[in-house]
C-alpha atoms as a PDB file:
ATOM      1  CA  UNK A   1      41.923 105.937 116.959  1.00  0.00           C
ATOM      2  CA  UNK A   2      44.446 104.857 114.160  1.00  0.00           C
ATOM      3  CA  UNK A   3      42.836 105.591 110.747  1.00  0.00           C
ATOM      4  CA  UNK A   4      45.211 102.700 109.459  1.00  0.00           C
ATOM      5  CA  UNK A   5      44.379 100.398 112.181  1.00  0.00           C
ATOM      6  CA  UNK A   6      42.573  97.212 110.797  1.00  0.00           C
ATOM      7  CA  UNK A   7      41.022  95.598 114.000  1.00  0.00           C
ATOM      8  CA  UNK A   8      39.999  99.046 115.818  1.00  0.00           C
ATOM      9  CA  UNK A   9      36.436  99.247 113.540  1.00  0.00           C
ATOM     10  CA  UNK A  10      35.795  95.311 113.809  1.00  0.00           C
ATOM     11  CA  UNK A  11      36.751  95.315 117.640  1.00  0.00           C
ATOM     12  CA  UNK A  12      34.031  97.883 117.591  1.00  0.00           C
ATOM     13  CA  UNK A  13      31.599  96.793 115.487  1.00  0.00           C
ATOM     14  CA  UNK A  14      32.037  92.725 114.977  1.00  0.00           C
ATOM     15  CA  UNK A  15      28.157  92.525 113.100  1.00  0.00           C
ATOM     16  CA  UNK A  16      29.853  93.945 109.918  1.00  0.00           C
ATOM     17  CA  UNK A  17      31.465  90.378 109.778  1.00  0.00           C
ATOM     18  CA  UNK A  18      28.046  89.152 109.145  1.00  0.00           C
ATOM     19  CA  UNK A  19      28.129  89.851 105.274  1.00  0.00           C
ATOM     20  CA  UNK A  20      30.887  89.248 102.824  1.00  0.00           C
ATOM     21  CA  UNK A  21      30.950  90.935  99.154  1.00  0.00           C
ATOM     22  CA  UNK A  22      27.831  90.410  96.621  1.00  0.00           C
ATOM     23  CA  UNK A  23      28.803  89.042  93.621  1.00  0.00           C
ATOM     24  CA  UNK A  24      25.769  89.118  91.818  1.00  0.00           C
ATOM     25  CA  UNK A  25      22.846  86.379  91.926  1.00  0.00           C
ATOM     26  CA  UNK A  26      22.569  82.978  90.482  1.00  0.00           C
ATOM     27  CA  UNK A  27      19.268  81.979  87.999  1.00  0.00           C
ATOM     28  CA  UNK A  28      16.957  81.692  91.036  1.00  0.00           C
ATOM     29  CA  UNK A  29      17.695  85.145  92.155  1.00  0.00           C
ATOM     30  CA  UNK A  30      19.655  84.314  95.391  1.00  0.00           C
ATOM     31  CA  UNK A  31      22.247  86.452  96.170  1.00  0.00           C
ATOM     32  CA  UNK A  32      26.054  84.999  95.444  1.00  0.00           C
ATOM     33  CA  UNK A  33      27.850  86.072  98.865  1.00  0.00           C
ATOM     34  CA  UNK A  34      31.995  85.580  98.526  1.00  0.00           C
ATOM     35  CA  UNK A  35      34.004  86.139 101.586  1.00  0.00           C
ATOM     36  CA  UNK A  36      35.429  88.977 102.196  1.00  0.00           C
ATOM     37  CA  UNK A  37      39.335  88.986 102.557  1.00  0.00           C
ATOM     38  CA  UNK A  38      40.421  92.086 103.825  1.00  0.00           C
ATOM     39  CA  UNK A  39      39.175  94.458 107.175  1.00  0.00           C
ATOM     40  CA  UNK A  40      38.051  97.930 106.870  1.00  0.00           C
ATOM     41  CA  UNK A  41      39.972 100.533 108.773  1.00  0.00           C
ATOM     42  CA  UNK A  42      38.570 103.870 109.470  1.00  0.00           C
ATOM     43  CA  UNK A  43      40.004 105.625 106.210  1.00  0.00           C
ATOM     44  CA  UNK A  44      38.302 103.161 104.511  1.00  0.00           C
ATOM     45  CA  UNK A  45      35.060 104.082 106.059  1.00  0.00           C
ATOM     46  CA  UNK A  46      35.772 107.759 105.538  1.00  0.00           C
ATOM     47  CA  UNK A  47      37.293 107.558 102.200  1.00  0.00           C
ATOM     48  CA  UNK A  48      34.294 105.487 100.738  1.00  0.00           C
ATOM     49  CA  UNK A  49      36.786 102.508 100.245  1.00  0.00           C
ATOM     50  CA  UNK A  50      34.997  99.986 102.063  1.00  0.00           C
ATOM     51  CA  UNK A  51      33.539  98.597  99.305  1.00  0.00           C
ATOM     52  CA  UNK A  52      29.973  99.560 101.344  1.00  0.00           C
ATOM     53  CA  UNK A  53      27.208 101.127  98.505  1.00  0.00           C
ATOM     54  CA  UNK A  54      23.492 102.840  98.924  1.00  0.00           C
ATOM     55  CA  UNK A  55      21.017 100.625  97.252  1.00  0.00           C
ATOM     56  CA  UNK A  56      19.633 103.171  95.782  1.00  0.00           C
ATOM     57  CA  UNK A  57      22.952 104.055  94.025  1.00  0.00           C
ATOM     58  CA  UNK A  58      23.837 100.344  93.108  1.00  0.00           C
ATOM     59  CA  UNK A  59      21.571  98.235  91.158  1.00  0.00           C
ATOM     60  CA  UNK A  60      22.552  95.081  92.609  1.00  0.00           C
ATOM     61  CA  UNK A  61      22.889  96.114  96.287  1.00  0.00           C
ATOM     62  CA  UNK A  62      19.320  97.651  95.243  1.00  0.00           C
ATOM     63  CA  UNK A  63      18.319  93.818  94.566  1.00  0.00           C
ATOM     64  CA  UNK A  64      19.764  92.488  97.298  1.00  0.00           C
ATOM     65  CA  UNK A  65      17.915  94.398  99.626  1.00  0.00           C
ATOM     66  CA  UNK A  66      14.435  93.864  97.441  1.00  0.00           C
ATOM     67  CA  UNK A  67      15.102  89.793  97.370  1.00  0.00           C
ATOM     68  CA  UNK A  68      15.990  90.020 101.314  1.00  0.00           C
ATOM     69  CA  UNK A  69      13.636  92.750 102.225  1.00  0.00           C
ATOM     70  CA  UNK A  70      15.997  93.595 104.181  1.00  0.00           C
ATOM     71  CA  UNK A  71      15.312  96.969 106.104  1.00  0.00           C
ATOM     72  CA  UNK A  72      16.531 100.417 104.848  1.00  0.00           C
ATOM     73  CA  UNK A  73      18.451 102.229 106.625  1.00  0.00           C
ATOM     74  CA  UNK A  74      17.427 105.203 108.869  1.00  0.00           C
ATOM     75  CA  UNK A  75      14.889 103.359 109.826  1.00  0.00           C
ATOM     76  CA  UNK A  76      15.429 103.407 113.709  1.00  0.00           C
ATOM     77  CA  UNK A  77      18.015 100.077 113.748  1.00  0.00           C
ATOM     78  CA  UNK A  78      21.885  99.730 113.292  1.00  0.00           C
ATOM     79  CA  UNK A  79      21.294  96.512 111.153  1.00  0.00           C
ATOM     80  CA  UNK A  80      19.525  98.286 108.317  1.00  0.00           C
ATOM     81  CA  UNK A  81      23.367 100.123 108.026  1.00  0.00           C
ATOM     82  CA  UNK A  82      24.335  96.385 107.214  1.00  0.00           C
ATOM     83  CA  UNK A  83      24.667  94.969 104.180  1.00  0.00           C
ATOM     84  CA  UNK A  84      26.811  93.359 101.864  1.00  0.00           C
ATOM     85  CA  UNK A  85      29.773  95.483 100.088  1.00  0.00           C
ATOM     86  CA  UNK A  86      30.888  94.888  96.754  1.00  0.00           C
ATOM     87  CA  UNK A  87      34.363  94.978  96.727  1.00  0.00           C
ATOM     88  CA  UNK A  88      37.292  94.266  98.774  1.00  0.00           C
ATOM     89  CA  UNK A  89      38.701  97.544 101.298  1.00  0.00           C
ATOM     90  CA  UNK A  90      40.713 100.148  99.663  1.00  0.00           C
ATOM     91  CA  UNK A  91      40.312  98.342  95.990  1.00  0.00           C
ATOM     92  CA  UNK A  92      38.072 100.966  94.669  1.00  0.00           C
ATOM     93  CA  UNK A  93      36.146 103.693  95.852  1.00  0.00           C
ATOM     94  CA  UNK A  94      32.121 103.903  96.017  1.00  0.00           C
ATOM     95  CA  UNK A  95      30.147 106.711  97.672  1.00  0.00           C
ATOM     96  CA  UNK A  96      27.924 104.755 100.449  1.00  0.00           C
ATOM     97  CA  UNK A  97      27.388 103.632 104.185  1.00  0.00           C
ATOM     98  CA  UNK A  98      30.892 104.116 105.333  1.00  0.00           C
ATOM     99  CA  UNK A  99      31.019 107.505 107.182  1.00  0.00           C
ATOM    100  CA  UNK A 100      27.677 106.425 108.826  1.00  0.00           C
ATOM    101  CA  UNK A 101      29.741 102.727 110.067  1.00  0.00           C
ATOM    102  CA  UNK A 102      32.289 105.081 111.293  1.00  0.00           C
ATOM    103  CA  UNK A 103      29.785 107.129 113.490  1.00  0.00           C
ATOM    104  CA  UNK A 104      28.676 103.854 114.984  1.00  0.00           C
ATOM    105  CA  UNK A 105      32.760 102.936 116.095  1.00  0.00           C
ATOM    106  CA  UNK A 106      32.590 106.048 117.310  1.00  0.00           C
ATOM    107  CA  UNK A 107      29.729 105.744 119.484  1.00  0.00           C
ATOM    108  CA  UNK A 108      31.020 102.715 120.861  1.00  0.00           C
ATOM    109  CA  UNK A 109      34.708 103.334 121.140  1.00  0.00           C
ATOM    110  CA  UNK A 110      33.513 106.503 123.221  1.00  0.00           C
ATOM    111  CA  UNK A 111      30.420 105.382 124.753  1.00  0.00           C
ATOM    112  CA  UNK A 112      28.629 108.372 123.760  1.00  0.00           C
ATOM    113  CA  UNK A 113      25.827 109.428 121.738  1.00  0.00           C
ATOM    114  CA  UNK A 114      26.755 111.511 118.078  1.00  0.00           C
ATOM    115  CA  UNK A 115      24.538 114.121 119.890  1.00  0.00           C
ATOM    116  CA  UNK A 116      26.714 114.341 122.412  1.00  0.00           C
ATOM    117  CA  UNK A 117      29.503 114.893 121.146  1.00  0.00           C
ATOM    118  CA  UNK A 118      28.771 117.054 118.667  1.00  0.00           C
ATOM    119  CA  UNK A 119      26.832 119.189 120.618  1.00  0.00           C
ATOM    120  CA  UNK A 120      29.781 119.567 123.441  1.00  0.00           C
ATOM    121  CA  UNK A 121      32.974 119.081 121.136  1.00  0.00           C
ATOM    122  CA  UNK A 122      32.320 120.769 117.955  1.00  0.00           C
ATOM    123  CA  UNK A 123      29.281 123.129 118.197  1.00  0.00           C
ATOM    124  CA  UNK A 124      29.317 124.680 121.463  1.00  0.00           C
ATOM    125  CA  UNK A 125      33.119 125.284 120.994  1.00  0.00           C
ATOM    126  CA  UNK A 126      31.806 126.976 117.963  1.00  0.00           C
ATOM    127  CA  UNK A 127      28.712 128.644 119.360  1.00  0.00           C
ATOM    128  CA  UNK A 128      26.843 126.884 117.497  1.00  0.00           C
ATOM    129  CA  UNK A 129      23.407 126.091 119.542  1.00  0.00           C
ATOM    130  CA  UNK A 130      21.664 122.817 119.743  1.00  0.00           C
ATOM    131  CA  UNK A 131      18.532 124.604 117.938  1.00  0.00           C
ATOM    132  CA  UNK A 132      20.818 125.366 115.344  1.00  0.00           C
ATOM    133  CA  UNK A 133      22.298 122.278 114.301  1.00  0.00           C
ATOM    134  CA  UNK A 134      21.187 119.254 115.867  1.00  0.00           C
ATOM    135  CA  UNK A 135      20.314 115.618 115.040  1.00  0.00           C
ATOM    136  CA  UNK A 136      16.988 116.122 116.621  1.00  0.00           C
ATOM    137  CA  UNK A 137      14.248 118.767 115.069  1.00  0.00           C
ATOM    138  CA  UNK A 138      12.368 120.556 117.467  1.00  0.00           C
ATOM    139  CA  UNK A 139       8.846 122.184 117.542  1.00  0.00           C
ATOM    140  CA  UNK A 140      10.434 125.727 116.510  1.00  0.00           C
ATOM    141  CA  UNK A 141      12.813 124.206 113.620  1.00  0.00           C
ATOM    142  CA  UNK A 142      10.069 121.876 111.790  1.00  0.00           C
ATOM    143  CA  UNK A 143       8.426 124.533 110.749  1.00  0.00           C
ATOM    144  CA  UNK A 144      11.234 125.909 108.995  1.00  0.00           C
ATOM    145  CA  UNK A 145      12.102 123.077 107.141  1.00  0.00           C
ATOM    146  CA  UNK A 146      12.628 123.959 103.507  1.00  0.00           C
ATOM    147  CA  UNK A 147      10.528 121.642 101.416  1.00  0.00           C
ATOM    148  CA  UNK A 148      12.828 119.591  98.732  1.00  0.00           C
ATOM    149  CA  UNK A 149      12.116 120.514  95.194  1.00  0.00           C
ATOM    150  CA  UNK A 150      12.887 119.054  91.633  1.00  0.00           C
ATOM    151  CA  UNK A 151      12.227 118.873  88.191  1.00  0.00           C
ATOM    152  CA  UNK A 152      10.326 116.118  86.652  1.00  0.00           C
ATOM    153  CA  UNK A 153      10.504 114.840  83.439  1.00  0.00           C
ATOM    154  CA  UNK A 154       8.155 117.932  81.702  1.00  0.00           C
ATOM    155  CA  UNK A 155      10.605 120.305  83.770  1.00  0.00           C
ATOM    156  CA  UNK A 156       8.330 121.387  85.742  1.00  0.00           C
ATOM    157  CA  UNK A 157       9.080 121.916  89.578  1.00  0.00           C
ATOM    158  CA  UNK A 158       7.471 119.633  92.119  1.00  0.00           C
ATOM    159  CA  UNK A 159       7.704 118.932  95.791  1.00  0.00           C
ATOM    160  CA  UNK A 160       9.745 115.895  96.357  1.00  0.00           C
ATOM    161  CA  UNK A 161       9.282 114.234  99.385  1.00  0.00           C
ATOM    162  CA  UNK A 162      11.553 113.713 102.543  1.00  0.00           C
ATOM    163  CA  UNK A 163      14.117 111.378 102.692  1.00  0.00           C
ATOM    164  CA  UNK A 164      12.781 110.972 106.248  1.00  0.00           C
ATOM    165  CA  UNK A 165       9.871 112.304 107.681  1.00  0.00           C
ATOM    166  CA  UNK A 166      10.533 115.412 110.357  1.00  0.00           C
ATOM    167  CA  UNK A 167       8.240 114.975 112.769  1.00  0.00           C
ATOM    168  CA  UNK A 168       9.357 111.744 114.320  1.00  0.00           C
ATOM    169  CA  UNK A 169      10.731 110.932 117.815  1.00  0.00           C
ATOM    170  CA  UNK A 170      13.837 110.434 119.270  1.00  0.00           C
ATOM    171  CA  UNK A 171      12.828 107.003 119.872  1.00  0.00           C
ATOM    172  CA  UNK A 172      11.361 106.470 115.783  1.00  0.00           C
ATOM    173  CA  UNK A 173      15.112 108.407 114.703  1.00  0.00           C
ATOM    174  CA  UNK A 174      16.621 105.345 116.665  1.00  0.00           C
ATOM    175  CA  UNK A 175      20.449 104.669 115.448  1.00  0.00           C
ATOM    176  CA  UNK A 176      21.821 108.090 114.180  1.00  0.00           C
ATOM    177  CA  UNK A 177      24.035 108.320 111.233  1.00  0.00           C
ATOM    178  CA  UNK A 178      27.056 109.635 111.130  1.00  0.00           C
ATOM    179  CA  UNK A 179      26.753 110.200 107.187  1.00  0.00           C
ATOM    180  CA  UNK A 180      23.617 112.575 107.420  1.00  0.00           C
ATOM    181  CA  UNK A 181      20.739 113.615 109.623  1.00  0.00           C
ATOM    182  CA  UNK A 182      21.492 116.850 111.290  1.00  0.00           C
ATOM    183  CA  UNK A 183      18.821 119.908 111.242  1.00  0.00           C
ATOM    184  CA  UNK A 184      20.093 122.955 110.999  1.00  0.00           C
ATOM    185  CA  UNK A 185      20.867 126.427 109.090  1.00  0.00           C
ATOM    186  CA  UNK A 186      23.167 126.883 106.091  1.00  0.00           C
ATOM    187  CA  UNK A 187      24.457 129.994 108.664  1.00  0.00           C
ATOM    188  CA  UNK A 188      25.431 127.844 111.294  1.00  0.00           C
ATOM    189  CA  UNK A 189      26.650 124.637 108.739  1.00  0.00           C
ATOM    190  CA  UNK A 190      29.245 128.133 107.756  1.00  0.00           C
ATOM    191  CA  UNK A 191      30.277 128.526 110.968  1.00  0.00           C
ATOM    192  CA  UNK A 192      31.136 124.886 111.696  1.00  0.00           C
ATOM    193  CA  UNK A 193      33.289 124.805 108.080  1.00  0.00           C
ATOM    194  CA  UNK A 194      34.914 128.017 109.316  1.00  0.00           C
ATOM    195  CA  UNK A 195      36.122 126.288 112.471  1.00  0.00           C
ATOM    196  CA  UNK A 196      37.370 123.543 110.479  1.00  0.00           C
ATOM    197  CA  UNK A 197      39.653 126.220 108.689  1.00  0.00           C
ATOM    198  CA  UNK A 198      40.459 127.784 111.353  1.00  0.00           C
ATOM    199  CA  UNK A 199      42.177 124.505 112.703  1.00  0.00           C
ATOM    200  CA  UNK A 200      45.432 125.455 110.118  1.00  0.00           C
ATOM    201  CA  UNK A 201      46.341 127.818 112.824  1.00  0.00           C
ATOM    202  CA  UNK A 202      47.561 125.293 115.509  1.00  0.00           C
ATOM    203  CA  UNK A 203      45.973 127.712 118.331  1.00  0.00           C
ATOM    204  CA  UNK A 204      42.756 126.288 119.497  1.00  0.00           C
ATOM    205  CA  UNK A 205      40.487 128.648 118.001  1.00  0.00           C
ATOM    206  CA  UNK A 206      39.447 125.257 115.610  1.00  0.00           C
ATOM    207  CA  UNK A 207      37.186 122.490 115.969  1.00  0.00           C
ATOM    208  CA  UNK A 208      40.530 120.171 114.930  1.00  0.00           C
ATOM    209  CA  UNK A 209      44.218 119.750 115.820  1.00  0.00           C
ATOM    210  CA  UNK A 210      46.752 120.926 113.257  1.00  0.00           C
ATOM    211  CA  UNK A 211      47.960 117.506 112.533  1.00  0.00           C
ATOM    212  CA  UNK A 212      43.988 116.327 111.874  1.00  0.00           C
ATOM    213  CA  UNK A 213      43.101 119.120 109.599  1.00  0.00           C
ATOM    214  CA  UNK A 214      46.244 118.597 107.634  1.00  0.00           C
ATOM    215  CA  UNK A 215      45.106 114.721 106.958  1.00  0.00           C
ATOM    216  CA  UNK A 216      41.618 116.327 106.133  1.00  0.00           C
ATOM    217  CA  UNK A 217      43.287 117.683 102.856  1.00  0.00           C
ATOM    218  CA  UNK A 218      45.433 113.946 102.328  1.00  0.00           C
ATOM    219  CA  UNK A 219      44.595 111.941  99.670  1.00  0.00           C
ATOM    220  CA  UNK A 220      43.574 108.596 100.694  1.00  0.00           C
ATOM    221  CA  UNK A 221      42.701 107.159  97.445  1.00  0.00           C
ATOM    222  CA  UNK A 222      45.365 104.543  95.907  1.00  0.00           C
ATOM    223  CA  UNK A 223      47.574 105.449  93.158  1.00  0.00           C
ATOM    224  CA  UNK A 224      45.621 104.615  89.613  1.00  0.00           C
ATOM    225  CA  UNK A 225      45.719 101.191  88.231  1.00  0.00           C
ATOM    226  CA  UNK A 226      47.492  99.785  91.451  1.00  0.00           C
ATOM    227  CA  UNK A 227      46.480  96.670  92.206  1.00  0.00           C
ATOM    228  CA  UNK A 228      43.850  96.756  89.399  1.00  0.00           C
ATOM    229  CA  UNK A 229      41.706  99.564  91.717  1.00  0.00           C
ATOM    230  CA  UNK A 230      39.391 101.735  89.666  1.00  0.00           C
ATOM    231  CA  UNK A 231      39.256 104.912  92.297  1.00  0.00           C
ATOM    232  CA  UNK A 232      39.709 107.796  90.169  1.00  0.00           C
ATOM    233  CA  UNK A 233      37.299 106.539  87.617  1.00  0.00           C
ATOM    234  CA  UNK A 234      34.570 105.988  90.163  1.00  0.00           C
ATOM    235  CA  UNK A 235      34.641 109.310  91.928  1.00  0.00           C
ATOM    236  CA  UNK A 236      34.767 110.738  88.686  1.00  0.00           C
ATOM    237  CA  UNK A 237      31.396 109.515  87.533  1.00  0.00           C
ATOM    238  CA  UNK A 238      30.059 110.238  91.352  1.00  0.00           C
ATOM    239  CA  UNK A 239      31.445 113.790  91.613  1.00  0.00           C
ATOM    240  CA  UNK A 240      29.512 114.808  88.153  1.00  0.00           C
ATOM    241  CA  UNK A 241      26.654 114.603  89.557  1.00  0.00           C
ATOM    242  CA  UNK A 242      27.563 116.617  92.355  1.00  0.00           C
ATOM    243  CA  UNK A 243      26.690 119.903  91.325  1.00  0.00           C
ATOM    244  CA  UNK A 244      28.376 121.273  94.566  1.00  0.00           C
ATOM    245  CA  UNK A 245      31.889 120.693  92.165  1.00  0.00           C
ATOM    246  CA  UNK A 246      32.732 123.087  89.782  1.00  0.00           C
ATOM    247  CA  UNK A 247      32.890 121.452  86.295  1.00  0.00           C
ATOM    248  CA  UNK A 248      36.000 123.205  85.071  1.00  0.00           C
ATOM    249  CA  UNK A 249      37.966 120.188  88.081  1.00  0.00           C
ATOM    250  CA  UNK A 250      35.816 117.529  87.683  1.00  0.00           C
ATOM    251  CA  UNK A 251      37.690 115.775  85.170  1.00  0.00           C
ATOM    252  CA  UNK A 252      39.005 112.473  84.466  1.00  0.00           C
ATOM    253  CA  UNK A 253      42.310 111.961  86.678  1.00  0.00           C
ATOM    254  CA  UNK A 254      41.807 115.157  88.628  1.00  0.00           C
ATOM    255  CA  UNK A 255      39.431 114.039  91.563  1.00  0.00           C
ATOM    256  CA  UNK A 256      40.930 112.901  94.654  1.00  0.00           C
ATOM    257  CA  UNK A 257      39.206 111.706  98.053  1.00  0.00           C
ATOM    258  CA  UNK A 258      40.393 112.357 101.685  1.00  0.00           C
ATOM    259  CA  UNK A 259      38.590 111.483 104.978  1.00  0.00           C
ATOM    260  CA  UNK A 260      36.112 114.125 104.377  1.00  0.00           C
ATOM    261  CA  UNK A 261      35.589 114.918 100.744  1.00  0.00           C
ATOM    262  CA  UNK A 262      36.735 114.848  97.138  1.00  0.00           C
ATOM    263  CA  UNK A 263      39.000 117.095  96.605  1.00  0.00           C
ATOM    264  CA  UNK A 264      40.063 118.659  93.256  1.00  0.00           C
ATOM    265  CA  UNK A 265      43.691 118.898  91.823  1.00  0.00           C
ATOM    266  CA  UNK A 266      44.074 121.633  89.513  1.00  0.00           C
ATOM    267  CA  UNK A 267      42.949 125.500  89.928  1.00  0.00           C
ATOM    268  CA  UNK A 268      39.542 126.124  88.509  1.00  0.00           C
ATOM    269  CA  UNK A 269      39.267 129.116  86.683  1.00  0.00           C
ATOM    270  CA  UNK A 270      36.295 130.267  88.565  1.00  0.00           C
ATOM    271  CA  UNK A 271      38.394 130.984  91.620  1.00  0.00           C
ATOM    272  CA  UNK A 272      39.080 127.652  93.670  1.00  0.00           C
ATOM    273  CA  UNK A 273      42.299 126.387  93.972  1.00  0.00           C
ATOM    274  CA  UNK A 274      43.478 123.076  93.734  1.00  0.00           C
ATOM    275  CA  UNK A 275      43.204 120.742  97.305  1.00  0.00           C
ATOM    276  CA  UNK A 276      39.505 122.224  97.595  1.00  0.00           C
ATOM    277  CA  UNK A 277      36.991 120.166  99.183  1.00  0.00           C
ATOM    278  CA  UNK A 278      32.918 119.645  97.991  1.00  0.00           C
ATOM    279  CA  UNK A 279      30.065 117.789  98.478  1.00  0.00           C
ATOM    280  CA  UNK A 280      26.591 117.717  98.817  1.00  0.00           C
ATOM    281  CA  UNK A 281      23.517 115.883 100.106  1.00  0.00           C
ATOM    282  CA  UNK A 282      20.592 114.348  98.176  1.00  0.00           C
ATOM    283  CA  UNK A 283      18.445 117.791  99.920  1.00  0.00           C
ATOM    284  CA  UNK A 284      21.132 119.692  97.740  1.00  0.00           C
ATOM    285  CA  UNK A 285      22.706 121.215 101.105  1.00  0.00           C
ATOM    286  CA  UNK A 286      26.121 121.884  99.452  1.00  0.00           C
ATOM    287  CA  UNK A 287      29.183 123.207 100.644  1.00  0.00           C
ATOM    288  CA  UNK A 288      33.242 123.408  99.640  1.00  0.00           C
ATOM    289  CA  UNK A 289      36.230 124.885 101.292  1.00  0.00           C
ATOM    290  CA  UNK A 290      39.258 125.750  99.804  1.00  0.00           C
ATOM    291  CA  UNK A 291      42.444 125.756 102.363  1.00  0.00           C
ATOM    292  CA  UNK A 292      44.313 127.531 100.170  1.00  0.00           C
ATOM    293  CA  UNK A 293      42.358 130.533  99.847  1.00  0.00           C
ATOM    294  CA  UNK A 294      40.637 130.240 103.386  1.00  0.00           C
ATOM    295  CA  UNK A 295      37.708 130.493 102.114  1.00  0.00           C
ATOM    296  CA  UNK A 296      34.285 128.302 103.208  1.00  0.00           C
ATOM    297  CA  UNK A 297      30.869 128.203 101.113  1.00  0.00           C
ATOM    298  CA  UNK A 298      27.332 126.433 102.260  1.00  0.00           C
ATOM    299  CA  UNK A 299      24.391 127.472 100.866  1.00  0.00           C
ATOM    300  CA  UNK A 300      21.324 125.752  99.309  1.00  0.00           C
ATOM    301  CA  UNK A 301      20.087 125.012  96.145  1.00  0.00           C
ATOM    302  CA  UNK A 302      16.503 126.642  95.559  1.00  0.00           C
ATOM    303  CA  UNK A 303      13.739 125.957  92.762  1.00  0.00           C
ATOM    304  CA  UNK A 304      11.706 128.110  92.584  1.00  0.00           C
END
């Protein structure tokens, strides 16, 4: 699939036409819907250029789905992945439901399940197990679920629960998202980023081709200030509170994004070099890889 195509994700997925972009609510507290002009393509969907949000992270998508009571998502259903965005594709850049939209085309365009194919064409390729990473927790793994911790507002560290519960069926997990869900070890998440590296060698021994690992280190962001787009401020504010970045890059003007990450642009003086890649979930699973140095890190965060 075309990462610049602009019909290949609504040939695939036509409900996202359903919404247009919220802008805002009038005094009754209904939602102000404006059409939307432009189609997403998958770079927007990877990049977090959609203009797609988490209600949790935006107060008025947050709203929107209070007023509407409209269902969150991983809750089983591919319509509580679709709401409203809040800006036109490839305007700005917003951290949200994109890369799970893109799992969906995916899905579709393939006619297979995200287990499927990540089991056959990147783990076991890897030898990576399905009891190692898998979107499905079995009886052995739940046990072995670390239990989220955090500080609350006396500093103090307290269990905080599950984004979603463990323990529930294949049936209750319903739609799976292709922005988070997996079980798994931080040894076997490793493995996986070390077969992403490995994919600079053009020989096979990676998980991608040589031409698809070079567009994972590609900035896909547009250049600052064109056509009024506010990118590099936004994943500024959004990488700081990614702890998985070292602070020494994240800086005003030196974030980009590709199709996998945000990616820093000067050498930290910690040891990563510039290009490096970083994120990490709300479970603070974090990770970055730095192509320069061929070097991969995931580990966890621990209280405690």
């Amino acid at each position: 699939m075309d990462l610049d195509d602009k019909e290949v994700v609504h040939r695939a997925c036509p409900e996202l036409n359903k919404h247009g972009i919220l802008a805002g609510f009038d005094a009754q507290d209904q939602p102000i819907m404006v059409p939307r002009k432009g189609k997403f393509t998958l770079k927007n969907l990877l990049a977090h250029t959609s203009g797609m949000s988490y209600p949790r992270l935006n107060p008025v998508l947050g709203k929107w789905q209070d007023v509407t009571g409209h269902p969150i998502f991983w809750t089983g259903t591919i319509d509580a992945f679709n709401k409203p965005t809040l800006f036109e594709p490839g305007t700005r850049w917003q951290y949200g439901l994109g890369v799970d939209w893109a799992g969906i085309v995916l899905e579709r365009v393939t006619k297979r399940s995200l287990e499927d194919i990540f089991q056959k064409d990147i783990f076991r390729p890897l030898g990576i197990s399905s009891t190692e990473l898998s979107f499905y927790p079995n009886p052995n793994t739940v046990p072995r679920i670390q239990t989220v911790c955090k500080r609350n507002d006396a500093g103090e560290i307290v269990h905080s629960p599950p984004i979603v519960s463990p323990h529930r069926t294949p049936e209750e997990i319903g739609q799976l998202s292709g922005g988070g869900g997996l079980y798994g070890t931080t040894a076997a998440y490793l493995r996986f980023l070390r077969g992403v590296l490995a994919s600079a060698r053009g020989d096979g021994s990676g998980v991608l081709s040589k031409a698809s690992y070079e567009k994972l280190f590609e900035n896909c962001l547009p250049a600052p200030g064109e056509n009024g787009n506010t990118c590099t401020e936004d994943i500024y504010i959004a990488a700081g509170e990614q702890v998985s970045n070292d602070p020494a890059n994240v800086d005003l003007g030196r974030m980009e994004h590709s199709v996998g990450f945000p990616m820093t642009t000067v050498d930290s003086p910690h040891g990563r070099r510039a290009g490096s890649g970083a994120w990490g979930g709300a479970g603070q699973t974090l990770f970055w890889i730095d192509p320069r140095s061929d070097l991969a890190v995931s580990w966890e965060q621990v209280c405690g």
